[in-house]
PDB file of N, CA and C in Angstrom:
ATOM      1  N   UNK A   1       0.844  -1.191   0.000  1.00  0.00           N
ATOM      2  CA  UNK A   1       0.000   0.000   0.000  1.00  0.00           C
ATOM      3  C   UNK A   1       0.885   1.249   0.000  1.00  0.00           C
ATOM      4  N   UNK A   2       0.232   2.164  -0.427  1.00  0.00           N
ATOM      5  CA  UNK A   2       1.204   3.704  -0.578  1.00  0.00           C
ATOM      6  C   UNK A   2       1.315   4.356   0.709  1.00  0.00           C
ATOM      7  N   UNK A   3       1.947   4.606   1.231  1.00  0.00           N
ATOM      8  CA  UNK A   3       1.658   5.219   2.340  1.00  0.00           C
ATOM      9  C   UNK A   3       1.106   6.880   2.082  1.00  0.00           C
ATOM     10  N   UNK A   4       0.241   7.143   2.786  1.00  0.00           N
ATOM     11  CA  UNK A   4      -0.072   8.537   2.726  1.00  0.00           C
ATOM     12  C   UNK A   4       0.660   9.495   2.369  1.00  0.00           C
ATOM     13  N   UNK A   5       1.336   9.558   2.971  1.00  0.00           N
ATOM     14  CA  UNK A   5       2.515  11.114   2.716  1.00  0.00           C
ATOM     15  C   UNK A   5       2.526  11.014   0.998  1.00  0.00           C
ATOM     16  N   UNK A   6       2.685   9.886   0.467  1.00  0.00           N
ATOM     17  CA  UNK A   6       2.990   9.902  -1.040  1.00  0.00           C
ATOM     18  C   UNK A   6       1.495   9.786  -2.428  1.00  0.00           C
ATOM     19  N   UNK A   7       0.656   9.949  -1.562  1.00  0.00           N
ATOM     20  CA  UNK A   7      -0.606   9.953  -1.941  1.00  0.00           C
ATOM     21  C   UNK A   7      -0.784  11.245  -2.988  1.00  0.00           C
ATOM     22  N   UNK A   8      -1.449  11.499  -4.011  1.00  0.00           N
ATOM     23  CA  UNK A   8      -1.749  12.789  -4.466  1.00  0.00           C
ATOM     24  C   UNK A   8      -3.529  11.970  -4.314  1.00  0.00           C
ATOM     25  N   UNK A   9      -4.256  13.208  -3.682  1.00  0.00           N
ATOM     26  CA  UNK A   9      -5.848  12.913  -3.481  1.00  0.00           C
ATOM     27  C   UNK A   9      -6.819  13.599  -3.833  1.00  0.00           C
ATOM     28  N   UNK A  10      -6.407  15.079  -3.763  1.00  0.00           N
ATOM     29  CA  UNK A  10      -7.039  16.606  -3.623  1.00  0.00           C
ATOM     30  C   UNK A  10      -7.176  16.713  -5.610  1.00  0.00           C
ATOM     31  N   UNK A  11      -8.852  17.202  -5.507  1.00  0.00           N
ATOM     32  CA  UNK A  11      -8.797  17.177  -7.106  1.00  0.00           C
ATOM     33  C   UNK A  11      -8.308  18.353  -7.445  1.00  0.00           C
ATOM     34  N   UNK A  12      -8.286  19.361  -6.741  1.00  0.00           N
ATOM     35  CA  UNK A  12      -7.141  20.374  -7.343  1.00  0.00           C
ATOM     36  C   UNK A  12      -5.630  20.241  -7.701  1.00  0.00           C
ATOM     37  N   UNK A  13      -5.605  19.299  -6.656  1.00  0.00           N
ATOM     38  CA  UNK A  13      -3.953  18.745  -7.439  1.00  0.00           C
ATOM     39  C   UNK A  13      -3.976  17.946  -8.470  1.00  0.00           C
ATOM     40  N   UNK A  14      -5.055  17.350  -8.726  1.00  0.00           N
ATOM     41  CA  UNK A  14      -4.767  16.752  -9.802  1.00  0.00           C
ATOM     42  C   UNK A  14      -5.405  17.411 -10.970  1.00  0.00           C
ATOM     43  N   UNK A  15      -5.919  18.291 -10.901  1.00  0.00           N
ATOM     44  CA  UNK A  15      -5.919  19.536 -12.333  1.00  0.00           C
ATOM     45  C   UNK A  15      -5.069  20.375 -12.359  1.00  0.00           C
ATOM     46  N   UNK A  16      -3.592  20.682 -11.190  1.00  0.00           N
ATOM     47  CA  UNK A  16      -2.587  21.477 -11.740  1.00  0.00           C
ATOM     48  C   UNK A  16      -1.726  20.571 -12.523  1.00  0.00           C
ATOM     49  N   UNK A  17      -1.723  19.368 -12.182  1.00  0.00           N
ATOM     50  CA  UNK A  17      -1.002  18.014 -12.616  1.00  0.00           C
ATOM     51  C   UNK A  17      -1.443  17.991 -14.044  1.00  0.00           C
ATOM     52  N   UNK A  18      -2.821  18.161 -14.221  1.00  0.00           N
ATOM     53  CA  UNK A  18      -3.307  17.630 -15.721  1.00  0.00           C
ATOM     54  C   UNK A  18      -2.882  18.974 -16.581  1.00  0.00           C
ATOM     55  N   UNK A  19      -3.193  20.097 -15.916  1.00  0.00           N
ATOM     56  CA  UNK A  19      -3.147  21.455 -17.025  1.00  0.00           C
ATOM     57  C   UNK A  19      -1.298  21.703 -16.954  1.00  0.00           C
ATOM     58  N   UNK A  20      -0.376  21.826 -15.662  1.00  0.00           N
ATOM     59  CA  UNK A  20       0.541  22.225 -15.844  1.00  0.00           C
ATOM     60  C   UNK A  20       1.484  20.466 -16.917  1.00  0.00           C
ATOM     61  N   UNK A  21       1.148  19.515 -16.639  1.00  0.00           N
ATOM     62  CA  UNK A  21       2.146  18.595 -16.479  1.00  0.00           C
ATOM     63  C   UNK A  21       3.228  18.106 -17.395  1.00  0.00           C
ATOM     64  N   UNK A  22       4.075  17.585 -17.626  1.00  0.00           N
ATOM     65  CA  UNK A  22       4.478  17.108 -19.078  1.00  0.00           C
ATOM     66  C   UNK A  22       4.388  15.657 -18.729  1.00  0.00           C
ATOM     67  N   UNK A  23       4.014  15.174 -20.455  1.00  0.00           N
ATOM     68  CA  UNK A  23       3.259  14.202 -20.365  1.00  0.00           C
ATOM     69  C   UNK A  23       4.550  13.374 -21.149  1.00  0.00           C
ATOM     70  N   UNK A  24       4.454  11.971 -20.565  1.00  0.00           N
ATOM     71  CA  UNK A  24       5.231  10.478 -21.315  1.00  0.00           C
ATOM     72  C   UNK A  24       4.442   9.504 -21.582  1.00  0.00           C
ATOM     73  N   UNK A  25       4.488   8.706 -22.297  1.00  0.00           N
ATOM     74  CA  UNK A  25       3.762   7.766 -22.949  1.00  0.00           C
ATOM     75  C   UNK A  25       4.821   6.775 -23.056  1.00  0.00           C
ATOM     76  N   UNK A  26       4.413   5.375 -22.745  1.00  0.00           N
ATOM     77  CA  UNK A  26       4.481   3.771 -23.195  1.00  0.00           C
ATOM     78  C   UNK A  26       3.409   3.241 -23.561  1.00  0.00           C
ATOM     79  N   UNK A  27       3.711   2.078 -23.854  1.00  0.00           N
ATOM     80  CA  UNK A  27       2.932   0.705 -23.973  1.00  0.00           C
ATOM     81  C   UNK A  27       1.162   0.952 -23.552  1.00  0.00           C
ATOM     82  N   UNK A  28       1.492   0.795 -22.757  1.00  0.00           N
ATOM     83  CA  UNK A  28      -0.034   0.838 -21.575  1.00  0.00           C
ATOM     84  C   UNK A  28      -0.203   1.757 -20.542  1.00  0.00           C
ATOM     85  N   UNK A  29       1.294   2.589 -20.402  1.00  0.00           N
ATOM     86  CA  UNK A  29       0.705   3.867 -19.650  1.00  0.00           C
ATOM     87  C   UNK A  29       0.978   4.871 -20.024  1.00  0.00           C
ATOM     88  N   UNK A  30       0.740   6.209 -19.331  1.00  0.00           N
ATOM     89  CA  UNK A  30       1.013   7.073 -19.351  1.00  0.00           C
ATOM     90  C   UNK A  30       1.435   7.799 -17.995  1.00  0.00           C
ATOM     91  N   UNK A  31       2.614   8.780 -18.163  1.00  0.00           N
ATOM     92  CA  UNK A  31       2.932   9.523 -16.862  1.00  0.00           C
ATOM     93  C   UNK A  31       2.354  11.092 -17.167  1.00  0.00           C
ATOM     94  N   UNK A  32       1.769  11.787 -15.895  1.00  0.00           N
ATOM     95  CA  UNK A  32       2.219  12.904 -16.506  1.00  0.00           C
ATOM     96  C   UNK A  32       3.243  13.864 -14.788  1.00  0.00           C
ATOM     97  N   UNK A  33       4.010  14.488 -15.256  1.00  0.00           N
ATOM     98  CA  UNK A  33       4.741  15.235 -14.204  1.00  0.00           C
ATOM     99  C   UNK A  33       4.836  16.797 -13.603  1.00  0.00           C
ATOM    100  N   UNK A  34       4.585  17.163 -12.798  1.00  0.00           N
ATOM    101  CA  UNK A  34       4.963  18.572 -12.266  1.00  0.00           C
ATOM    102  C   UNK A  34       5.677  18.829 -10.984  1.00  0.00           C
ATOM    103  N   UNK A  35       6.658  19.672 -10.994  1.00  0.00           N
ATOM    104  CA  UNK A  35       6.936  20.089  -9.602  1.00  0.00           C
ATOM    105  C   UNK A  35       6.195  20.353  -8.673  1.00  0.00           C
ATOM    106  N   UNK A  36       6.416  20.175  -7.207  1.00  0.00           N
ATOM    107  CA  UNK A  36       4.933  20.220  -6.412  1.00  0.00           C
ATOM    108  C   UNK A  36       5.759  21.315  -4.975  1.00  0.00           C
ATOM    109  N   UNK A  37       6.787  21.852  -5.348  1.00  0.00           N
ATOM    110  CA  UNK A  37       7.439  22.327  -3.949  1.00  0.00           C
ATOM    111  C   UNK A  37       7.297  21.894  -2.784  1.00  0.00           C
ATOM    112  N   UNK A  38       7.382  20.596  -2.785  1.00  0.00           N
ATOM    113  CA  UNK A  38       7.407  19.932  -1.281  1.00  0.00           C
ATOM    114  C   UNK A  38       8.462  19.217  -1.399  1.00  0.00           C
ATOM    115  N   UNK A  39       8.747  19.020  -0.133  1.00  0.00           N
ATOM    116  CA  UNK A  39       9.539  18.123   0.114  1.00  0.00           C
ATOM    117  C   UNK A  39       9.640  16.434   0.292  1.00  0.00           C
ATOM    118  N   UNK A  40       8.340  16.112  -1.015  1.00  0.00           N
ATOM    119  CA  UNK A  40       8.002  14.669  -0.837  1.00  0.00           C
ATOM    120  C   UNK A  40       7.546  14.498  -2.239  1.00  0.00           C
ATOM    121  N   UNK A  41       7.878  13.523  -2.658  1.00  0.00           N
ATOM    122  CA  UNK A  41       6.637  13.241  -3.866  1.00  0.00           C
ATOM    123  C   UNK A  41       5.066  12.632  -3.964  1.00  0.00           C
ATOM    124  N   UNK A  42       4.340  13.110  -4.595  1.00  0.00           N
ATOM    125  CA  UNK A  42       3.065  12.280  -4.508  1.00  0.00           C
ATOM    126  C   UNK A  42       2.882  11.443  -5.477  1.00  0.00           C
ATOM    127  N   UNK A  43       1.757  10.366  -5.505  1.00  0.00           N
ATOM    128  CA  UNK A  43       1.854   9.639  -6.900  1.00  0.00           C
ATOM    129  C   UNK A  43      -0.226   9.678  -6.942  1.00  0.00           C
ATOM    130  N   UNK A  44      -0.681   9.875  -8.177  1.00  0.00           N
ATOM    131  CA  UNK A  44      -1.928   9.418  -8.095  1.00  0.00           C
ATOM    132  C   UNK A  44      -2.074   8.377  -9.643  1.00  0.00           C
ATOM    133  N   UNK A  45      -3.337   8.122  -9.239  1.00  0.00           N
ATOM    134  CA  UNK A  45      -3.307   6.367 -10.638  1.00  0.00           C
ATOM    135  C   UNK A  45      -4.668   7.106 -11.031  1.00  0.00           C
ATOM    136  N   UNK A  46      -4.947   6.687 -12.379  1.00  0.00           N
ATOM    137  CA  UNK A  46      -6.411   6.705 -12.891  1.00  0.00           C
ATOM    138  C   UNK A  46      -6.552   5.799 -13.714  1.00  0.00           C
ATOM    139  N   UNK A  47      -7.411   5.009 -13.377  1.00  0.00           N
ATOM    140  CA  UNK A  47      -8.103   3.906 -14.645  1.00  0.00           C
ATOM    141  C   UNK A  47      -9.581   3.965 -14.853  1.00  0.00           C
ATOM    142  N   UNK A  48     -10.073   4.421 -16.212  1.00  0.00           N
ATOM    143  CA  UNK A  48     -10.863   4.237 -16.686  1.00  0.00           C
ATOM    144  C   UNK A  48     -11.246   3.575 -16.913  1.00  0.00           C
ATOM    145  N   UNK A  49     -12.615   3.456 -16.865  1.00  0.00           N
ATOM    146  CA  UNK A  49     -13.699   2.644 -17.291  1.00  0.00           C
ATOM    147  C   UNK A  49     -13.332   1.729 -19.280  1.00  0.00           C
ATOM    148  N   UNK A  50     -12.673   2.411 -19.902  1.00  0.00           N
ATOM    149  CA  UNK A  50     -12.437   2.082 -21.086  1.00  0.00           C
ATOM    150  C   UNK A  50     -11.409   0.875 -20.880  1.00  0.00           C
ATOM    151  N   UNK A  51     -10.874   0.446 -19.523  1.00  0.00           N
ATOM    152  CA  UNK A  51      -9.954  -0.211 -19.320  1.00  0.00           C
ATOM    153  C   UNK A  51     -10.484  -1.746 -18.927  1.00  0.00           C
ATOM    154  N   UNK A  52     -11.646  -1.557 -18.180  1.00  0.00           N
ATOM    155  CA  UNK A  52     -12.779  -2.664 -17.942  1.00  0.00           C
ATOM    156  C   UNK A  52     -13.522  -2.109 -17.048  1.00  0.00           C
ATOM    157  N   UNK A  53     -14.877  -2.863 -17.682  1.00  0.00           N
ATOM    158  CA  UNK A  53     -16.220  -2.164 -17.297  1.00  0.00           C
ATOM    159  C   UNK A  53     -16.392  -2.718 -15.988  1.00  0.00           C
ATOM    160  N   UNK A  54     -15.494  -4.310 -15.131  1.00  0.00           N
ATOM    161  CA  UNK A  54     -15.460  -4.279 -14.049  1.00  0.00           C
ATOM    162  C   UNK A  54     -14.778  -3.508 -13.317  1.00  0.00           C
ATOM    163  N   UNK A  55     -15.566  -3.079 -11.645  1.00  0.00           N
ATOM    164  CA  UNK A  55     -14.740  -2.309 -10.846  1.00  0.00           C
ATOM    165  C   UNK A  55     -13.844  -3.380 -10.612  1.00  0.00           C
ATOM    166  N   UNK A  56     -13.872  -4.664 -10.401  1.00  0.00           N
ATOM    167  CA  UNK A  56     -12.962  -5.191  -9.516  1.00  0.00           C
ATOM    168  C   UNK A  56     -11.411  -4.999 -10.290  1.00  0.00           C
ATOM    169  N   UNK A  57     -11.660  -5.177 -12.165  1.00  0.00           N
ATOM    170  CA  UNK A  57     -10.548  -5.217 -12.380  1.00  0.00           C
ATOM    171  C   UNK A  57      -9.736  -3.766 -12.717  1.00  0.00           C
ATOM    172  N   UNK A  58     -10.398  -2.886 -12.146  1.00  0.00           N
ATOM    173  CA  UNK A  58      -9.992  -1.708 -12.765  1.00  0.00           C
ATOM    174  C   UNK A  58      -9.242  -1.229 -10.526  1.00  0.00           C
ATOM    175  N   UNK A  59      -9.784  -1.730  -9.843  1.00  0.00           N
ATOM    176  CA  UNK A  59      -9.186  -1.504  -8.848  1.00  0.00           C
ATOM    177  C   UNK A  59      -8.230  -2.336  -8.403  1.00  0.00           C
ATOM    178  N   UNK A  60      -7.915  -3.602  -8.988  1.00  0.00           N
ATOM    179  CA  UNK A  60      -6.758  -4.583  -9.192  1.00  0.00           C
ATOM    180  C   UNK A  60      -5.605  -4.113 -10.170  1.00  0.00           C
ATOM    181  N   UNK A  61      -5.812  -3.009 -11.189  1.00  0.00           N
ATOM    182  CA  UNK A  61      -5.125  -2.385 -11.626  1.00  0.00           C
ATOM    183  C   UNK A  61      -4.623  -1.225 -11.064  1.00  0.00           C
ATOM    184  N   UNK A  62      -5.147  -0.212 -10.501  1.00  0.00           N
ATOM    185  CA  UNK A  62      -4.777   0.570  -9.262  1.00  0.00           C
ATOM    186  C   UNK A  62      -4.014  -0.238  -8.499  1.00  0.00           C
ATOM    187  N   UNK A  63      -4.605  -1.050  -7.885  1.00  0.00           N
ATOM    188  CA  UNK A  63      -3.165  -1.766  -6.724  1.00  0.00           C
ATOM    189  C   UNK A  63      -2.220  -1.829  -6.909  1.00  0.00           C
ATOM    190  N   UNK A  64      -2.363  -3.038  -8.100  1.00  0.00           N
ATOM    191  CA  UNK A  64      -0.648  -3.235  -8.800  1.00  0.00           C
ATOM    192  C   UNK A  64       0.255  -2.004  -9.583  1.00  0.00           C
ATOM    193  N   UNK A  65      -0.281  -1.050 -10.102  1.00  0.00           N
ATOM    194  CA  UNK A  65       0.010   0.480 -10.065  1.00  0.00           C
ATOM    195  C   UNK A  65       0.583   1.113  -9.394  1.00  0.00           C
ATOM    196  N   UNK A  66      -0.016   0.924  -7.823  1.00  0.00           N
ATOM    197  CA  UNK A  66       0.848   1.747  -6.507  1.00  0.00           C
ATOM    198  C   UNK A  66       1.538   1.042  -6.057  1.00  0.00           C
ATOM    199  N   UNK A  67       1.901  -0.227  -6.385  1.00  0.00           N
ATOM    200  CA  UNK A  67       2.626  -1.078  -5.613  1.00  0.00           C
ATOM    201  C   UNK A  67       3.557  -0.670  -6.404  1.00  0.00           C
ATOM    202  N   UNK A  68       3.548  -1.160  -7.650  1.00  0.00           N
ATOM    203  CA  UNK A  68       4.791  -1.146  -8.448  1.00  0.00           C
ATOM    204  C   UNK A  68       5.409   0.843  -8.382  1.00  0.00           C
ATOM    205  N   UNK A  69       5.110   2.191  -8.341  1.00  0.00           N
ATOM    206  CA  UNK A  69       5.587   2.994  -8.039  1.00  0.00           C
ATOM    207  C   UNK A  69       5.934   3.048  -6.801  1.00  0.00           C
ATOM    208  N   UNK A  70       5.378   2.678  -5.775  1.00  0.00           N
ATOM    209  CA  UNK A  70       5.526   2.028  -3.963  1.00  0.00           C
ATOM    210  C   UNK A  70       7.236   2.116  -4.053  1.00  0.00           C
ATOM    211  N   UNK A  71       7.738   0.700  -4.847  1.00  0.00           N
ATOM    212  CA  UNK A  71       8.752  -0.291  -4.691  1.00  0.00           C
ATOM    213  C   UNK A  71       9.808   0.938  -5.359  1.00  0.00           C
ATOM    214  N   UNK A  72       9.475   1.644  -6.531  1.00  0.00           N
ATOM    215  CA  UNK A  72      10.552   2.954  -6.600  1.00  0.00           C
ATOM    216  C   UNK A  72      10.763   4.301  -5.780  1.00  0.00           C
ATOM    217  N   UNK A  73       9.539   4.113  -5.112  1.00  0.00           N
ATOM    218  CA  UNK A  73       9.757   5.830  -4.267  1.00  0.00           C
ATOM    219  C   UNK A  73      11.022   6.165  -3.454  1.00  0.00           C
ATOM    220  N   UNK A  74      11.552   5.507  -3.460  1.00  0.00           N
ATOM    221  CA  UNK A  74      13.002   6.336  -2.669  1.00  0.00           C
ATOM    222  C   UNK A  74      13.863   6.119  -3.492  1.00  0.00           C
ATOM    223  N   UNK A  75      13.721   6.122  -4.712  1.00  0.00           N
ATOM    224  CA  UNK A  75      14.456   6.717  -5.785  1.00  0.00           C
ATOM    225  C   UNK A  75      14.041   7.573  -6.399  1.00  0.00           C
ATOM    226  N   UNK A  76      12.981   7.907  -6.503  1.00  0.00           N
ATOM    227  CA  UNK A  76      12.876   9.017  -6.860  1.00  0.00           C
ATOM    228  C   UNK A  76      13.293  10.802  -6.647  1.00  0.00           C
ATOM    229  N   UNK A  77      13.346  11.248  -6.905  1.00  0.00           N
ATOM    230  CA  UNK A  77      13.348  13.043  -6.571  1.00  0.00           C
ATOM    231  C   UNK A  77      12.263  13.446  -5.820  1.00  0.00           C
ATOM    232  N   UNK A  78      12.863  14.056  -4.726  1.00  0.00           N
ATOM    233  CA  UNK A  78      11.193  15.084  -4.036  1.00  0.00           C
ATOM    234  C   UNK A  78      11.067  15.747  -4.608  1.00  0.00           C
ATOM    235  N   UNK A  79       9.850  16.470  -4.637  1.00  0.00           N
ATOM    236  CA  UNK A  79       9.371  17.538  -5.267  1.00  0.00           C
ATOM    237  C   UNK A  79       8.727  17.478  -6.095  1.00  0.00           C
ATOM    238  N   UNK A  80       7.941  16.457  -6.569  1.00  0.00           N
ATOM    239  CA  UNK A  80       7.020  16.108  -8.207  1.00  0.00           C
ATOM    240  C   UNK A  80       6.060  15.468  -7.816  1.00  0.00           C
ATOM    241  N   UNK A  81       4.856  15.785  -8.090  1.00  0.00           N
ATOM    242  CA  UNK A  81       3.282  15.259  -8.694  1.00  0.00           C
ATOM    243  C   UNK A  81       3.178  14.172  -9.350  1.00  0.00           C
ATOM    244  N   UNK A  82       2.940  13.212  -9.101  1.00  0.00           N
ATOM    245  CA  UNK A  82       3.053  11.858 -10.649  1.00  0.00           C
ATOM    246  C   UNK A  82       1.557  11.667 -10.803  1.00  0.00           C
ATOM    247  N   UNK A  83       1.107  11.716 -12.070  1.00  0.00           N
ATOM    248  CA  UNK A  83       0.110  10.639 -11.949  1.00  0.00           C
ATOM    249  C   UNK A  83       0.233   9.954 -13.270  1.00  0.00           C
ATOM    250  N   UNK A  84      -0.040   8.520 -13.024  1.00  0.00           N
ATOM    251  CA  UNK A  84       0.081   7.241 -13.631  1.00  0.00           C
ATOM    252  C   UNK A  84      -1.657   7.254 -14.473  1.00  0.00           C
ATOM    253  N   UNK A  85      -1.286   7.169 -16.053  1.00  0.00           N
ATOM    254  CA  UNK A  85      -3.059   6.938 -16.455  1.00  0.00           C
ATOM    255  C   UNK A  85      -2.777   5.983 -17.432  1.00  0.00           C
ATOM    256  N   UNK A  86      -4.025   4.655 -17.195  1.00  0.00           N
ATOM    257  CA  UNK A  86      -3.902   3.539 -18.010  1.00  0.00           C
ATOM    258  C   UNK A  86      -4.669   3.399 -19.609  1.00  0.00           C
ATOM    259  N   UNK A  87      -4.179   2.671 -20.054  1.00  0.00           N
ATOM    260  CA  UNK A  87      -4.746   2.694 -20.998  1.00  0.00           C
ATOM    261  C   UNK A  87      -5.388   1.356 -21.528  1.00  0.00           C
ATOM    262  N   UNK A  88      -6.176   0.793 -22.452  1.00  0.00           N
ATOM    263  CA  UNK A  88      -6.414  -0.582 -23.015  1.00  0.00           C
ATOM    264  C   UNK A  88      -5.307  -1.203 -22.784  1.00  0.00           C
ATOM    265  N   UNK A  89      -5.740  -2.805 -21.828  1.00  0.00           N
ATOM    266  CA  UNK A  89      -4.630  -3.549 -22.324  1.00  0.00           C
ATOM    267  C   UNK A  89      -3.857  -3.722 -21.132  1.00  0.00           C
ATOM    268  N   UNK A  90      -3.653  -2.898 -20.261  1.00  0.00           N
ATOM    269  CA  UNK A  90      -3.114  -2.887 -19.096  1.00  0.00           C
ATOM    270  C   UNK A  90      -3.385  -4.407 -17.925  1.00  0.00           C
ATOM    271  N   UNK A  91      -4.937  -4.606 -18.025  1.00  0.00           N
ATOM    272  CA  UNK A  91      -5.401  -5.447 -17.371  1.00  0.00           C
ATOM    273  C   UNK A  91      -4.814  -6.404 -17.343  1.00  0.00           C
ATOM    274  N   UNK A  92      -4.544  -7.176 -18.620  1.00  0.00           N
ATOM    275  CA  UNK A  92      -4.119  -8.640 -19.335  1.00  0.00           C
ATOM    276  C   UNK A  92      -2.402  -8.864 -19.163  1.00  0.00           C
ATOM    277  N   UNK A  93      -1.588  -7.577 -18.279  1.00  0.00           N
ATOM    278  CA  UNK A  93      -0.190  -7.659 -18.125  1.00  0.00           C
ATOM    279  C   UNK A  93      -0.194  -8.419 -16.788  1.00  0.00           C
ATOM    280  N   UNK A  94       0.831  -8.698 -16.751  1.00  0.00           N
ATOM    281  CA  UNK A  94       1.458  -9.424 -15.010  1.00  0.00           C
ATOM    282  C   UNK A  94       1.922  -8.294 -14.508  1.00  0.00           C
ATOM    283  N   UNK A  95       2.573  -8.146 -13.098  1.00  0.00           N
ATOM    284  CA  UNK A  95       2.949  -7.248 -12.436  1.00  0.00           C
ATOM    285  C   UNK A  95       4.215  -7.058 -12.773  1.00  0.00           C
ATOM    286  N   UNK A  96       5.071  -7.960 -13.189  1.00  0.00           N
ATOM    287  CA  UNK A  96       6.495  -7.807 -13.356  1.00  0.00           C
ATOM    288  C   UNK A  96       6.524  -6.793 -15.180  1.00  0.00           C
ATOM    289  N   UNK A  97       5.488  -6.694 -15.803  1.00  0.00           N
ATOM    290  CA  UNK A  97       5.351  -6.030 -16.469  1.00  0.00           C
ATOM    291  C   UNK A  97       4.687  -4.652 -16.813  1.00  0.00           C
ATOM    292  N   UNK A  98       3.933  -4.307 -15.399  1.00  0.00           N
ATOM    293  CA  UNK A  98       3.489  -3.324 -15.243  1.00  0.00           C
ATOM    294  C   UNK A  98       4.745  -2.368 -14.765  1.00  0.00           C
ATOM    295  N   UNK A  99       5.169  -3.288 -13.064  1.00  0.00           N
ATOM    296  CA  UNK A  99       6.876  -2.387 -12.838  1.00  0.00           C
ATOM    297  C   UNK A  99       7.946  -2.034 -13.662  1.00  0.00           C
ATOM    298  N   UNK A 100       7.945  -2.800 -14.895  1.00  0.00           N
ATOM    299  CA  UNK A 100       9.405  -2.311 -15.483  1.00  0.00           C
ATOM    300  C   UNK A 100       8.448  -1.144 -16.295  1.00  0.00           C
ATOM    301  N   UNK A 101       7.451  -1.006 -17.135  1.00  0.00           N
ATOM    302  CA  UNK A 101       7.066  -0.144 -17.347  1.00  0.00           C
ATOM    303  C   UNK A 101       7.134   1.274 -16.607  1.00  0.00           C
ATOM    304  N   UNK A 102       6.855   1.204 -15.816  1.00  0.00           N
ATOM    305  CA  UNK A 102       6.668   2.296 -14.796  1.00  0.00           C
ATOM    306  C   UNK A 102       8.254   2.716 -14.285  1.00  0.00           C
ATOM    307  N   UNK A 103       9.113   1.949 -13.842  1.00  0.00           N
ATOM    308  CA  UNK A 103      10.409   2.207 -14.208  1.00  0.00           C
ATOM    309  C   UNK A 103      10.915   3.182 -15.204  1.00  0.00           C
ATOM    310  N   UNK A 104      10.320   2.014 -16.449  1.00  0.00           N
ATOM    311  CA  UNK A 104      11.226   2.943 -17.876  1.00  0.00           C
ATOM    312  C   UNK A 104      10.695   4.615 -17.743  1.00  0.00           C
ATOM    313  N   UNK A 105       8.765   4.728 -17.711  1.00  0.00           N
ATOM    314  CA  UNK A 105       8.767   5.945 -17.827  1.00  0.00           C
ATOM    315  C   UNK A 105       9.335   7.050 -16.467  1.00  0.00           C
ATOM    316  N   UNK A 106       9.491   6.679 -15.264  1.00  0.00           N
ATOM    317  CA  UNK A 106      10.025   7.523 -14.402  1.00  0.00           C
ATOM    318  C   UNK A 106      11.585   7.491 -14.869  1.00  0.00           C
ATOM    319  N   UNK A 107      12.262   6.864 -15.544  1.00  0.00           N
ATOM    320  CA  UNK A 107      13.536   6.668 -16.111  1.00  0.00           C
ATOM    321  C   UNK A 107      13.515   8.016 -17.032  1.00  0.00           C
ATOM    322  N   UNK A 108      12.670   7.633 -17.772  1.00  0.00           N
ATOM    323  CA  UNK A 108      12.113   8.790 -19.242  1.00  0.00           C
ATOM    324  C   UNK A 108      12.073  10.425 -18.772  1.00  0.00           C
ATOM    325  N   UNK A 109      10.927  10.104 -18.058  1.00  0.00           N
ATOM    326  CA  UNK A 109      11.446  11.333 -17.148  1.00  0.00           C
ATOM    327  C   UNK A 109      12.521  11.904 -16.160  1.00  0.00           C
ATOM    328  N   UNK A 110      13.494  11.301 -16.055  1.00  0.00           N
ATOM    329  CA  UNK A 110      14.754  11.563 -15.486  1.00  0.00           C
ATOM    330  C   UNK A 110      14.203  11.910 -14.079  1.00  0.00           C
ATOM    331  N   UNK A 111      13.527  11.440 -13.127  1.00  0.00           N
ATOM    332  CA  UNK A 111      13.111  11.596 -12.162  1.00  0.00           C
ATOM    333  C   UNK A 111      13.655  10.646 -11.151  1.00  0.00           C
ATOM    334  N   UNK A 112      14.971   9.627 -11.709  1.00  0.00           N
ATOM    335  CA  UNK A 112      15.911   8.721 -10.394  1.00  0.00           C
ATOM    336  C   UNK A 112      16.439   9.754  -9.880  1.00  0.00           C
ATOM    337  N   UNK A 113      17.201   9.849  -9.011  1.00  0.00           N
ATOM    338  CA  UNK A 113      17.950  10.400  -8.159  1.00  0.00           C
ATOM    339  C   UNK A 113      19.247  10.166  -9.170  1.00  0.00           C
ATOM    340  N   UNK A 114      20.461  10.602  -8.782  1.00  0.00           N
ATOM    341  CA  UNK A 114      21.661  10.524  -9.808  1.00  0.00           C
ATOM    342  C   UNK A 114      22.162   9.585  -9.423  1.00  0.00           C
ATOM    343  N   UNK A 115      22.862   9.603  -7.547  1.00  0.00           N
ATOM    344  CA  UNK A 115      23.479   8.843  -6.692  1.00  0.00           C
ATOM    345  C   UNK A 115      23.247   7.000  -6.540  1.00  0.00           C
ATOM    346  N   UNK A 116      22.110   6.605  -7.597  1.00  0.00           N
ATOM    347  CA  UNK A 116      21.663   5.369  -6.905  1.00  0.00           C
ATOM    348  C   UNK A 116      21.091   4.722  -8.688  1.00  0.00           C
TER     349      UNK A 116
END
């Protein structure tokens, strides 16, 4: 589970996220990024309904989503907004293929730390 502190929740943050953000694209996701002047990062997920019309599997996709950004957060940089948006197709991956995804694009975005 994410722990709070790294949560983005507030829908105003997530419309400075959508209007300010720059956006990356893979496979099955999408990132988009902004500076957030804190001293923490947040992460938020969105899966649409276009992804499956069940809730269960569209909140089984959220999980494995925050888990897999979870397992990078202290590599990352403080100070940035993430949010993770899925696309078709996502469902039918394993987890070990959702994480390297999510990897490459926080990679993409140069958002590791240098040191590690």
């Amino acid at each position: 589970m994410l722990p709070k502190e790294y949560r983005l929740k507030r829908k105003k943050d997530f419309e400075k996220v959508l209007r300010k953000g720059k956006l990356l694209a893979k496979n099955f996701l999408t990132l988009k990024t902004v500076k957030n002047n804190l001293k923490t990062i947040r992460i938020g997920v969105v899966v649409s309904r276009k992804v499956s019309k069940k809730a269960v599997l569209r909140n089984k996709t959220k999980r494995r989503l925050r888990e897999a950004a979870r397992a990078n957060i202290k590599k990352i940089k403080p100070g940035y907004d993430l949010i993770f948006f899925t696309k078709k197709g996502i469902e039918k991956e394993s987890f070990s293929e959702i994480k390297k995804e999510v990897e490459k694009l926080i990679a993409q975005a140069k958002l590791f730390k240098e040191n590690e």
